[in-house]
N, C-alpha and C. Protein backbone atom coordinates (compact mmCIF):
# COMPACT_ATOMS: atom_id res chain seq x y z
N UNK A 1 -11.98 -14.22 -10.62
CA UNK A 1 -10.80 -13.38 -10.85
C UNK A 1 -11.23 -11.93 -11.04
N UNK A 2 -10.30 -11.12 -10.86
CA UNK A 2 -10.95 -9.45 -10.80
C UNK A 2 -9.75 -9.02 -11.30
N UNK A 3 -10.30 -8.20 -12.47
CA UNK A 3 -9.69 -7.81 -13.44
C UNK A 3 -9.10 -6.30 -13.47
N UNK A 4 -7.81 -6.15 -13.28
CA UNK A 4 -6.97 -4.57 -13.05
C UNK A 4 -5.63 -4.49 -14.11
N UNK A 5 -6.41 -4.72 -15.10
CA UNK A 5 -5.32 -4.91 -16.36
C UNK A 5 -5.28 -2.98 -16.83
N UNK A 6 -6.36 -2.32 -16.47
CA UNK A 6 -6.15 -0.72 -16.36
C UNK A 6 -5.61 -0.25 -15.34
N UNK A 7 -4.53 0.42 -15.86
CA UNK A 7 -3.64 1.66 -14.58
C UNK A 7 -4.12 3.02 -14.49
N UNK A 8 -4.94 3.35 -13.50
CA UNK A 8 -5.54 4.70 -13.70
C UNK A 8 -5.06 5.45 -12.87
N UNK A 9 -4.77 6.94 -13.21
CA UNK A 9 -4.26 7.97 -12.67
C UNK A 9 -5.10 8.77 -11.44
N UNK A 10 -4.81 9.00 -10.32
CA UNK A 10 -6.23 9.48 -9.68
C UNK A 10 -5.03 10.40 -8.87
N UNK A 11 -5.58 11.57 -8.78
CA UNK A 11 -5.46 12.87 -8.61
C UNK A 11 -5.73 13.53 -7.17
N UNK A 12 -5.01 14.13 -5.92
CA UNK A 12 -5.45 14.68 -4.56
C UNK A 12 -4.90 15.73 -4.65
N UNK A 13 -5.02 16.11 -3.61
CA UNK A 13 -4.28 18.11 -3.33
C UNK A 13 -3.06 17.68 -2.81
N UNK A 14 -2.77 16.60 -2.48
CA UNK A 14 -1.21 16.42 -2.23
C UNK A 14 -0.77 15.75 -3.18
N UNK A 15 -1.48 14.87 -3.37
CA UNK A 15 -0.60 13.35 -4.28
C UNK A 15 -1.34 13.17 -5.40
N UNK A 16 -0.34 12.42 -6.54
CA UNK A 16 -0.85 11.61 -7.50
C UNK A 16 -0.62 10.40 -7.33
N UNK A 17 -1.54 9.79 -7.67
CA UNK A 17 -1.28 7.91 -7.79
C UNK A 17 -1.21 7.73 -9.46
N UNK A 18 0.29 6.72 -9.64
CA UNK A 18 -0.31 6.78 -11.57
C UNK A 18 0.65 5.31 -11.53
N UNK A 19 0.74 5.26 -12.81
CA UNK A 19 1.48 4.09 -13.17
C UNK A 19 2.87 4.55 -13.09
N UNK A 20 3.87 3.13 -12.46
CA UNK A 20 5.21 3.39 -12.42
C UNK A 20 6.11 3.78 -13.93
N UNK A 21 7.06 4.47 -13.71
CA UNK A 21 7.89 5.07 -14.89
C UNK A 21 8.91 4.55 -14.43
N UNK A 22 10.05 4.50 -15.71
CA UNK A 22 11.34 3.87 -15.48
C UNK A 22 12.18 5.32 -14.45
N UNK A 23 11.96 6.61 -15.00
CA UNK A 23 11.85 7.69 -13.93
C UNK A 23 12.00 7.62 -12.68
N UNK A 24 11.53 6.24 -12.11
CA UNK A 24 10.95 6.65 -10.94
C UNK A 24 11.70 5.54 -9.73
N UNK A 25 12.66 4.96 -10.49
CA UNK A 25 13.54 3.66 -9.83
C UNK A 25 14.55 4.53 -8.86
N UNK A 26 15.14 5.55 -8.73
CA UNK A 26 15.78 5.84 -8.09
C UNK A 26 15.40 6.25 -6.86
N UNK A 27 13.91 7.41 -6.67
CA UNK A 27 13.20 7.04 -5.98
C UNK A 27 12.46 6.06 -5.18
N UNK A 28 12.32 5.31 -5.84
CA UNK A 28 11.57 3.77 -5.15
C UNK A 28 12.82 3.17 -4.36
N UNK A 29 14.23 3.27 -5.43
CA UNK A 29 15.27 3.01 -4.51
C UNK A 29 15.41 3.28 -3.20
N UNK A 30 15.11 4.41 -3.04
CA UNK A 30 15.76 5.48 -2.23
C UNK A 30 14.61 5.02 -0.72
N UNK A 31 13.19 4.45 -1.12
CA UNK A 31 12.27 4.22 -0.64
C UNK A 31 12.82 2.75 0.34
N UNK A 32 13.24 2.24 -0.54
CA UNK A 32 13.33 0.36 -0.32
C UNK A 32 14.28 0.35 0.56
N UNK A 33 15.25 1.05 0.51
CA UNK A 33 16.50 0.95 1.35
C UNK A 33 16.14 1.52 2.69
N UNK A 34 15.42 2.54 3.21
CA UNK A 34 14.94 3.00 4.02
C UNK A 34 14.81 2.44 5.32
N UNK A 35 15.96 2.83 6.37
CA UNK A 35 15.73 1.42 7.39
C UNK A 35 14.44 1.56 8.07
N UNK A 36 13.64 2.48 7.87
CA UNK A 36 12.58 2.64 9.15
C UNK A 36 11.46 1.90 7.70
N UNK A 37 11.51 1.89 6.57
CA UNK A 37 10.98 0.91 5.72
C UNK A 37 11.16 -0.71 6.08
N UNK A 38 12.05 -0.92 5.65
CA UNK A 38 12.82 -2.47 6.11
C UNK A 38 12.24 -2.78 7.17
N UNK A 39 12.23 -1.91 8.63
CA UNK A 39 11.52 -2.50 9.73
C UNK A 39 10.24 -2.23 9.71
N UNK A 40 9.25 -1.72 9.14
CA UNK A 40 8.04 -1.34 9.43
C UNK A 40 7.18 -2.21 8.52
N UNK A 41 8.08 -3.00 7.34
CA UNK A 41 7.80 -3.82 6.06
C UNK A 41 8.45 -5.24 6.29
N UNK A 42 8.95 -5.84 7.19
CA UNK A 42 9.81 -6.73 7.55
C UNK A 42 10.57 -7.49 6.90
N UNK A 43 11.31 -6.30 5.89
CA UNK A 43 12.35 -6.34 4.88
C UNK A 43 13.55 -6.68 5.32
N UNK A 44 14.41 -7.10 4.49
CA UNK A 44 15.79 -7.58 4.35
C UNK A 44 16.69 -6.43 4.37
N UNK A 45 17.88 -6.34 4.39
CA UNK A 45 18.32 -5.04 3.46
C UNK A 45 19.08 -5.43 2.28
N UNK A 46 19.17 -6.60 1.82
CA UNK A 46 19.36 -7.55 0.45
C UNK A 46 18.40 -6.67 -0.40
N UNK A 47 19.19 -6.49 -1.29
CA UNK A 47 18.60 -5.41 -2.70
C UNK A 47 19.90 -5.46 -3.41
N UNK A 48 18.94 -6.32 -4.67
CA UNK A 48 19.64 -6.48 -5.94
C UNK A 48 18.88 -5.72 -6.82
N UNK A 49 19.64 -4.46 -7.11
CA UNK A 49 18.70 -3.30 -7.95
C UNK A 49 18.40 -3.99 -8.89
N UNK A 50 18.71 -4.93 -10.35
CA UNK A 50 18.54 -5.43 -11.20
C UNK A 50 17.42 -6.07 -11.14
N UNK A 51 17.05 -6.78 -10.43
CA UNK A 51 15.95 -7.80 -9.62
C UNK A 51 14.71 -6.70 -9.13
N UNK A 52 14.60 -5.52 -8.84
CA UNK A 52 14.24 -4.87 -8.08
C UNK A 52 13.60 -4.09 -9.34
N UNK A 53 14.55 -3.46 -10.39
CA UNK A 53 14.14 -2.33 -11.59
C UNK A 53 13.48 -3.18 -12.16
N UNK A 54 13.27 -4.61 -12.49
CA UNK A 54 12.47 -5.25 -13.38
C UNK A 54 11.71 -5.74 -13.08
N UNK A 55 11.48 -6.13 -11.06
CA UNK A 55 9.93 -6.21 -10.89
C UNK A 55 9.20 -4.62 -11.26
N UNK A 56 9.82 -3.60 -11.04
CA UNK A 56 8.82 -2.41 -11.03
C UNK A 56 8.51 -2.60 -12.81
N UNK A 57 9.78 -2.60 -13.14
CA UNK A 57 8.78 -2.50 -14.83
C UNK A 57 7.94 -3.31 -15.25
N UNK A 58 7.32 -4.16 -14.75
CA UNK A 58 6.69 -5.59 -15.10
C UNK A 58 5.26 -4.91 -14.73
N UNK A 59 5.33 -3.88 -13.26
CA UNK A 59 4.31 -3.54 -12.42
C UNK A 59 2.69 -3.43 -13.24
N UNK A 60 2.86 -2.12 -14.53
CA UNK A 60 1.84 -1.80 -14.90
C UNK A 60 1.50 -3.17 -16.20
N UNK A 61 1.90 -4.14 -16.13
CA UNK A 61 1.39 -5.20 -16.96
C UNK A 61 0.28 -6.36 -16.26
N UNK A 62 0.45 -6.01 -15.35
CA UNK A 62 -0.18 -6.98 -14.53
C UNK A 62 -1.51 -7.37 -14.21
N UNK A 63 -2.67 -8.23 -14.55
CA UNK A 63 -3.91 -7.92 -14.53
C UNK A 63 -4.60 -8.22 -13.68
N UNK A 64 -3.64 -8.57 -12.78
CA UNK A 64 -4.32 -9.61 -11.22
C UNK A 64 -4.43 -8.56 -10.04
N UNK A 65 -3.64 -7.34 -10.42
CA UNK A 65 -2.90 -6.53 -9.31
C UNK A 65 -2.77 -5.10 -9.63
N UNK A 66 -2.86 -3.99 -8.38
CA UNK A 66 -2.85 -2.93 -9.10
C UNK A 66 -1.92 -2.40 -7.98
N UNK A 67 -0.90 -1.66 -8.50
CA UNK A 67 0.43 -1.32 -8.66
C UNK A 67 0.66 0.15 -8.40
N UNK A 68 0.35 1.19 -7.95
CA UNK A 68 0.96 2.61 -8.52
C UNK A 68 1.61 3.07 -7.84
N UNK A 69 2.48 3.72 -8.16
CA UNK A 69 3.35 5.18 -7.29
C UNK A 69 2.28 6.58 -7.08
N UNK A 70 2.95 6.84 -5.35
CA UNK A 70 2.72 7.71 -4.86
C UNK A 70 3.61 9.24 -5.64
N UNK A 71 3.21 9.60 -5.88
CA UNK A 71 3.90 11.12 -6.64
C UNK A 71 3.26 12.38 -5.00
N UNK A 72 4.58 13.05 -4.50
CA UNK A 72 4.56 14.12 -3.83
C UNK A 72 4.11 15.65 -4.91
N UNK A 73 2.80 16.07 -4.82
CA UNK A 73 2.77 16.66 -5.90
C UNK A 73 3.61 18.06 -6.48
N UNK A 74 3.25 18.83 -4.95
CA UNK A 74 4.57 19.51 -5.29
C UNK A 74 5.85 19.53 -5.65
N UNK A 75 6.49 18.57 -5.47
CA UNK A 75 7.95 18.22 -5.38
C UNK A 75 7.47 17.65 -6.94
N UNK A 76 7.09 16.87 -7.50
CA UNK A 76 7.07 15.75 -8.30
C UNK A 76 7.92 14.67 -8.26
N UNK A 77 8.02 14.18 -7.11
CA UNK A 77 8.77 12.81 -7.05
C UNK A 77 8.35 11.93 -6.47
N UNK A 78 8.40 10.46 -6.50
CA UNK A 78 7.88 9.39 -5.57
C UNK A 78 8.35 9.10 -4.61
N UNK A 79 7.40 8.95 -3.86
CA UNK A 79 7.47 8.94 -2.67
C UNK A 79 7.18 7.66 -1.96
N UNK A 80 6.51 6.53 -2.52
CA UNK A 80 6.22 5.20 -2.36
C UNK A 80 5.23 4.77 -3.26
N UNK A 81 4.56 3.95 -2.66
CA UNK A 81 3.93 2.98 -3.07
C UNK A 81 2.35 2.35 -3.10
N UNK A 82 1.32 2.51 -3.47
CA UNK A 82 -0.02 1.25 -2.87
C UNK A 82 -0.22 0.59 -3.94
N UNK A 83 -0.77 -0.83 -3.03
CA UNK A 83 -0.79 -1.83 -3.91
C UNK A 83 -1.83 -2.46 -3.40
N UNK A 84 -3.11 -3.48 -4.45
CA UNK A 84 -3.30 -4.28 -3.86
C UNK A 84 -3.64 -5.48 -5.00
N UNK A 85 -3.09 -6.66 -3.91
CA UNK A 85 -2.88 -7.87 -4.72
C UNK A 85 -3.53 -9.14 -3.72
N UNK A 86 -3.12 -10.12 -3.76
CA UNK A 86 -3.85 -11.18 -3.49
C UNK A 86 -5.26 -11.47 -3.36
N UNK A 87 -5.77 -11.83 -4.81
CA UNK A 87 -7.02 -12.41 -4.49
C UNK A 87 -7.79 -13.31 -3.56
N UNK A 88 -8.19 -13.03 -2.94
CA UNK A 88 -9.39 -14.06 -2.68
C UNK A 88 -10.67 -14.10 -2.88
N UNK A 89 -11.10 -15.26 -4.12
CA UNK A 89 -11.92 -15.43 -4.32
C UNK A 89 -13.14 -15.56 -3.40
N UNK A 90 -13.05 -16.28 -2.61
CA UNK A 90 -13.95 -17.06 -1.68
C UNK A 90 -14.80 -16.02 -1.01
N UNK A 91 -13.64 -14.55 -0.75
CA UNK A 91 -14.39 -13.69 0.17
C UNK A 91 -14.31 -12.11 -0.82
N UNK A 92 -13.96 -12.30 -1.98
CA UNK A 92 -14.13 -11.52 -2.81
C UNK A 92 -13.27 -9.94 -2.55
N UNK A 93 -12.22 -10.49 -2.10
CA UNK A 93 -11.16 -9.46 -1.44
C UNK A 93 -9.79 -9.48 -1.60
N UNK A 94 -9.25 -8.53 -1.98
CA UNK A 94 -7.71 -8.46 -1.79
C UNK A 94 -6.89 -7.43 -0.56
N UNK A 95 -5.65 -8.06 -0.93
CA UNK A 95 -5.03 -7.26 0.47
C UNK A 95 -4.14 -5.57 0.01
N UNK A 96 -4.21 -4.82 0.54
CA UNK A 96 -4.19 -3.89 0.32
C UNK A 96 -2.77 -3.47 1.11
N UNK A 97 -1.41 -2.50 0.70
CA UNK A 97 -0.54 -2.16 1.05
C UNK A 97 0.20 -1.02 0.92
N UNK A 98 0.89 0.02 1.73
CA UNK A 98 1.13 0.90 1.61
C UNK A 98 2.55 1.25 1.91
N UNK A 99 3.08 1.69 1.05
CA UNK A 99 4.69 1.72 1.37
C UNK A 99 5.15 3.43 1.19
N UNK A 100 5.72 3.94 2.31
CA UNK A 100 6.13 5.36 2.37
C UNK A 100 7.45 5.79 2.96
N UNK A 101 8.15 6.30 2.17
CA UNK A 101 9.77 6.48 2.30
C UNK A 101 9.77 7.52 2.85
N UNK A 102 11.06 7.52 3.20
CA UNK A 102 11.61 9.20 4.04
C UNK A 102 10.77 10.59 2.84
N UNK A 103 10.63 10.66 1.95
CA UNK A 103 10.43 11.92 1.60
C UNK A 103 8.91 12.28 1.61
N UNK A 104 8.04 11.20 1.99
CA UNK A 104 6.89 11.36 2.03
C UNK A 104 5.67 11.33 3.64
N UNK A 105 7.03 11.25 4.17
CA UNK A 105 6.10 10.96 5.80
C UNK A 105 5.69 12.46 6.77
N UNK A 106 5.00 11.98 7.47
CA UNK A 106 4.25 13.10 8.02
C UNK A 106 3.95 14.29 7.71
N UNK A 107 2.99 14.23 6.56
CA UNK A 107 2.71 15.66 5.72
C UNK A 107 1.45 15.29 5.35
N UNK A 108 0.46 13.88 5.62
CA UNK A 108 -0.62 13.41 5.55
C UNK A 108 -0.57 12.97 3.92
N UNK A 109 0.74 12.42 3.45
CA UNK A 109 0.75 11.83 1.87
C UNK A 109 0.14 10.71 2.43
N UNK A 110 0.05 9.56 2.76
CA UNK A 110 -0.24 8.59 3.41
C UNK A 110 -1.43 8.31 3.42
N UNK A 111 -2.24 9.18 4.36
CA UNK A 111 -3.58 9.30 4.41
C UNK A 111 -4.09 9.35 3.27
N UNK A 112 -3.94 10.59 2.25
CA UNK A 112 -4.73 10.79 0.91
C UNK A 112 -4.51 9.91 0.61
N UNK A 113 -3.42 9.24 -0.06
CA UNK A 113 -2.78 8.10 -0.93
C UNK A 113 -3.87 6.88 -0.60
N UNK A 114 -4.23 6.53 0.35
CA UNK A 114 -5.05 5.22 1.12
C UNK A 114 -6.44 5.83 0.45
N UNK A 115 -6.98 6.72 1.18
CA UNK A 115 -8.00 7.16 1.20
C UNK A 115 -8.69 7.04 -0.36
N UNK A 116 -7.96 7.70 -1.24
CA UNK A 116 -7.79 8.02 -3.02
C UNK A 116 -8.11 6.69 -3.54
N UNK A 117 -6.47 5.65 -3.35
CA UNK A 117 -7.05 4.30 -3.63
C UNK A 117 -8.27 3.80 -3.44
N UNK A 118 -8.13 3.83 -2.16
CA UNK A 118 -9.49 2.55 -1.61
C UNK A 118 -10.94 2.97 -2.38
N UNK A 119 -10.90 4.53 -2.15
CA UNK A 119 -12.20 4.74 -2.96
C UNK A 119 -11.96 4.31 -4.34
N UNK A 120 -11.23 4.33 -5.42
CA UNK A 120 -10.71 3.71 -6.39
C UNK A 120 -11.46 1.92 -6.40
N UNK A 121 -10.24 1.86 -5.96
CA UNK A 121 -11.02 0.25 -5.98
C UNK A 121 -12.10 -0.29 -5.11
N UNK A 122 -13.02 0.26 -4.71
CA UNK A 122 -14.52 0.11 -3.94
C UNK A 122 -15.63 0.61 -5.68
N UNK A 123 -14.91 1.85 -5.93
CA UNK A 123 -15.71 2.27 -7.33
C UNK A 123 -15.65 1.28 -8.57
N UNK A 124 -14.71 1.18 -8.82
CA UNK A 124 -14.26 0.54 -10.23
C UNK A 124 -14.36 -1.06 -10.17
N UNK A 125 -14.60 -1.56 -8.86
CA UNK A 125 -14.47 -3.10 -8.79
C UNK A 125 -15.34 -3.72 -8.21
N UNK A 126 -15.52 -5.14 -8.25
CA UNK A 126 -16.80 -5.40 -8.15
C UNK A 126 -16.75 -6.37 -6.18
N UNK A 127 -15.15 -5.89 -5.97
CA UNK A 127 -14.66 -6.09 -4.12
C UNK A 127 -15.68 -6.38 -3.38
N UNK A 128 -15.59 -7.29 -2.33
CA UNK A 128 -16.30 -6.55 -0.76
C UNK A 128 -15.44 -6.44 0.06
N UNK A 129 -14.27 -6.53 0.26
CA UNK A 129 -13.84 -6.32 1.06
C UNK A 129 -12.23 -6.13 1.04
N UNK A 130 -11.53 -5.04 1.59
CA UNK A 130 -9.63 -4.98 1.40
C UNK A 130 -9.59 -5.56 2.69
N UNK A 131 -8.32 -6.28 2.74
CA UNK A 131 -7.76 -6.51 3.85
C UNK A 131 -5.99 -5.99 3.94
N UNK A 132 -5.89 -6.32 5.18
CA UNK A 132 -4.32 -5.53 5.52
C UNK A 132 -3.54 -6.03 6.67
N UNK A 133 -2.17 -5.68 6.81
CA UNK A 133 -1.97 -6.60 7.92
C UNK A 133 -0.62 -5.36 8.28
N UNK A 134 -0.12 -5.26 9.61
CA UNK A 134 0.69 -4.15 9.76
C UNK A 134 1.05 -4.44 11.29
N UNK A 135 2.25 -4.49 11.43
CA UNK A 135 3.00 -4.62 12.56
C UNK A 135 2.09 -4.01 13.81
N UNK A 136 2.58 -4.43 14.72
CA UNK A 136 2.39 -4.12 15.93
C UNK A 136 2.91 -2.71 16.30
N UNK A 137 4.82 -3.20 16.12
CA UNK A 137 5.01 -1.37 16.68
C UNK A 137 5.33 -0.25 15.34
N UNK A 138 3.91 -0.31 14.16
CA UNK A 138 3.72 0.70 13.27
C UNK A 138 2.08 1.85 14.01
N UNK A 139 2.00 1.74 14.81
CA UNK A 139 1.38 2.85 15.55
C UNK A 139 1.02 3.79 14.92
N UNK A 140 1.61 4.25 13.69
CA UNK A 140 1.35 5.57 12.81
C UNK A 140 0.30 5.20 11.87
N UNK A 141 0.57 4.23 11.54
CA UNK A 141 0.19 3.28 10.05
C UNK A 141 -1.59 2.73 10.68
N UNK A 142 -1.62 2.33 11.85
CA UNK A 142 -2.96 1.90 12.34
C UNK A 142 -3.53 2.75 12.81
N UNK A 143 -3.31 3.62 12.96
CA UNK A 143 -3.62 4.99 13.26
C UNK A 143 -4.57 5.28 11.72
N UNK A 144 -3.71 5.46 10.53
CA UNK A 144 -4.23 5.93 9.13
C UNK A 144 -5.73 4.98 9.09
N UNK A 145 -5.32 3.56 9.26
CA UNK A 145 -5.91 2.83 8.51
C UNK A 145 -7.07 2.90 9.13
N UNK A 146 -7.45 2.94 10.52
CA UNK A 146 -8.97 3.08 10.88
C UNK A 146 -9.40 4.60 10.94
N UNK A 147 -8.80 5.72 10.46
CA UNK A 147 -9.39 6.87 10.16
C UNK A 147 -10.14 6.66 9.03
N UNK A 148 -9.63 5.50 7.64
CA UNK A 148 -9.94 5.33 6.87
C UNK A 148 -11.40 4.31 6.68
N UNK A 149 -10.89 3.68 8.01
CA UNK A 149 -12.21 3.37 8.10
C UNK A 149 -12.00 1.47 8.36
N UNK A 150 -10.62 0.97 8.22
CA UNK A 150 -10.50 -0.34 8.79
C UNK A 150 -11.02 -0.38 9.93
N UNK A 151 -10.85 -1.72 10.14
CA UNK A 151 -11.48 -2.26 11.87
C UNK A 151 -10.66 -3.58 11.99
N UNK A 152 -10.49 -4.06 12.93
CA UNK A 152 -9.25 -4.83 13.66
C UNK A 152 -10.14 -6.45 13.36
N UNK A 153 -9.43 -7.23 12.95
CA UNK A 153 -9.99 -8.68 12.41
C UNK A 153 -9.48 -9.85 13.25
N UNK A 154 -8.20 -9.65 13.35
CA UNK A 154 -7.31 -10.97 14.09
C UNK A 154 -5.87 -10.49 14.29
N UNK A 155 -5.14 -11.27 15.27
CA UNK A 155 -3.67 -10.92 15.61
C UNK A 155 -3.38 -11.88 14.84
N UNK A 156 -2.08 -11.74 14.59
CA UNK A 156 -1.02 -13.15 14.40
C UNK A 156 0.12 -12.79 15.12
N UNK A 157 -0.36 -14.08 15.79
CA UNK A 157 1.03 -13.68 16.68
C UNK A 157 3.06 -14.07 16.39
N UNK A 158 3.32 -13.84 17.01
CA UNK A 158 4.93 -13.38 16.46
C UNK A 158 5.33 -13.76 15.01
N UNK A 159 4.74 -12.99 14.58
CA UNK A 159 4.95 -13.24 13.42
C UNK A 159 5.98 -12.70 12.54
N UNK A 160 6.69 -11.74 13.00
CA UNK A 160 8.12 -11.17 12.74
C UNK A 160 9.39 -11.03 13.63
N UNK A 161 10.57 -11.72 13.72
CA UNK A 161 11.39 -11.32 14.33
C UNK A 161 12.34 -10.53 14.12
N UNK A 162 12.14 -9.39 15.00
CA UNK A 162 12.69 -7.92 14.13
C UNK A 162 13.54 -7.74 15.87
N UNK A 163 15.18 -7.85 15.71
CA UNK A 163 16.52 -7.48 16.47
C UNK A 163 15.99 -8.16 17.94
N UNK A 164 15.50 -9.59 17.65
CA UNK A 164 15.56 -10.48 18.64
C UNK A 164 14.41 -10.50 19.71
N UNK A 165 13.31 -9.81 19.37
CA UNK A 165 12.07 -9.93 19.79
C UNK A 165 10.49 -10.61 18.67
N UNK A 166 9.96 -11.01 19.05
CA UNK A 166 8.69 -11.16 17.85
C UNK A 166 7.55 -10.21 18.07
N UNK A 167 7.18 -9.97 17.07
CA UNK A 167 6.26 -8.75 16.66
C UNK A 167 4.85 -9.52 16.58
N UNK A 168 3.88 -9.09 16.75
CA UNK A 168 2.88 -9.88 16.21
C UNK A 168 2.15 -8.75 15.01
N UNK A 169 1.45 -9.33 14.17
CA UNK A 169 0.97 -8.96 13.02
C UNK A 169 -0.67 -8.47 13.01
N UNK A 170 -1.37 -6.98 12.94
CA UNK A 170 -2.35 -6.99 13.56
C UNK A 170 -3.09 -6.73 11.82
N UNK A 171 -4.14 -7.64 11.84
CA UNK A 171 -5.19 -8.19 10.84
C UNK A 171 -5.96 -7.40 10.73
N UNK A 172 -6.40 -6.16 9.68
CA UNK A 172 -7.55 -5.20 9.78
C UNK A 172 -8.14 -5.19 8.44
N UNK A 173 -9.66 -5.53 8.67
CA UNK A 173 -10.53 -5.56 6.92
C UNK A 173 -11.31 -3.91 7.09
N UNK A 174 -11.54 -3.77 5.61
CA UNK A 174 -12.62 -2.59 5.44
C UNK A 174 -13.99 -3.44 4.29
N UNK A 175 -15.14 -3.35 4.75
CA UNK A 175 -15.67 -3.99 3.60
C UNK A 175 -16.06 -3.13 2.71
N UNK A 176 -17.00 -3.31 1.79
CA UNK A 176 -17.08 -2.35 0.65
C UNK A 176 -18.54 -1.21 1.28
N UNK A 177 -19.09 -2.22 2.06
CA UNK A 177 -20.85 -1.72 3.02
C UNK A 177 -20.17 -0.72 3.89
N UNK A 178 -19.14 -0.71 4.36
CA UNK A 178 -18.63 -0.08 5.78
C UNK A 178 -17.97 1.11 5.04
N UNK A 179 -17.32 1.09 4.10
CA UNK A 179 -16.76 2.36 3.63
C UNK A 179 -17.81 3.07 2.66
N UNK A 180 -19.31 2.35 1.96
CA UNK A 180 -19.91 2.91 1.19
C UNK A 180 -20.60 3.91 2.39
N UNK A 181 -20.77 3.42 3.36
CA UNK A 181 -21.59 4.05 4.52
C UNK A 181 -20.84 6.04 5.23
N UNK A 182 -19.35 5.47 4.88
CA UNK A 182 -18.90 7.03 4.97
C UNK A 182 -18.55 8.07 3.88
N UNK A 183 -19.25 7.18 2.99
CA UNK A 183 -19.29 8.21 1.42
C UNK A 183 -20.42 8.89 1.54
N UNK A 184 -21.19 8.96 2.46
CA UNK A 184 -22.57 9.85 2.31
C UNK A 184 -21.93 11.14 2.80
């Protein structure tokens, strides 16, 4: 088990990553509802805010999982989301996720936000490896993730049916050797 019972604040020239605030639900709202979210996340548009405000407050309790909001720094508002959760033991890795609403796209929040984390949890944890998984037609998003330094693992195929076509799901790991290698 790997232990993220600490929420730490980590700091970029664009963004902050910190622990969620009750502050910050209207934003995240504003995030979730987002139809180019919904399709790029292969979301519902079912949102029961009640259900929704009390998973986020639960967020920074959690010791399995690490949780934070994206903060736009100038603006000071959130802007989404990274997360990463699911252990696996076996290969000593969890999966890693990135969620970015209308007020935070194409201004390279995204990039830092990934970038910030991952070094985060490569430092502080005892990982080898994040994994990730991201649509087919998110083109922007796979784009980030191997600047960052992913590499392509496996398809799954149709694995979303998004307005009557299937999507397949493209599988990308970073290990902890492969990203220590572009910290020099």
């Amino acid at each position: 088990m790997i232990e993220l019972s600490y929420k730490p604040t980590l700091t970029g020239d664009k963004v902050t990553l910190r622990p969620f605030r009750e502050e910050d639900f209207p934003y995240l709202e504003e995030c979730l509802k987002d139809p180019e979210v919904l399709k790029l996340t292969g979301s519902t548009a079912d949102f029961d805010r009640e259900t929704v405000r009390k998973w986020y407050s639960t967020r920074n309790e959690q010791p399995d999982r690490l949780d934070l909001a994206i903060v736009d720094r100038p603006q000071e508002i959130v802007v989404g989301e990274v997360v990463v959760n699911e252990y696996d033991e076996n290969n000593q890795s969890m999966n890693f996720r990135i969620l970015i609403g209308p007020g935070g796209r194409n201004r390279g929040l995204g990039t830092e936000a990934t970038q910030l984390f991952i070094d985060y949890i490569f430092e502080a944890t005892d990982l080898c490896q994040l994994t990730l998984g991201v649509y087919d037609f998110n083109p922007r998003a796979k784009k980030v993730y191997e600047k960052i330094g992913f590499v392509f693992d496996r398809i799954d195929k149709n694995d979303l049916e998004f307005e009557g076509e299937w999507i397949d799901a493209i599988n990308m790991k970073l290990t902890k050797a492969e990203w220590a290698k572009g910290q020099v």
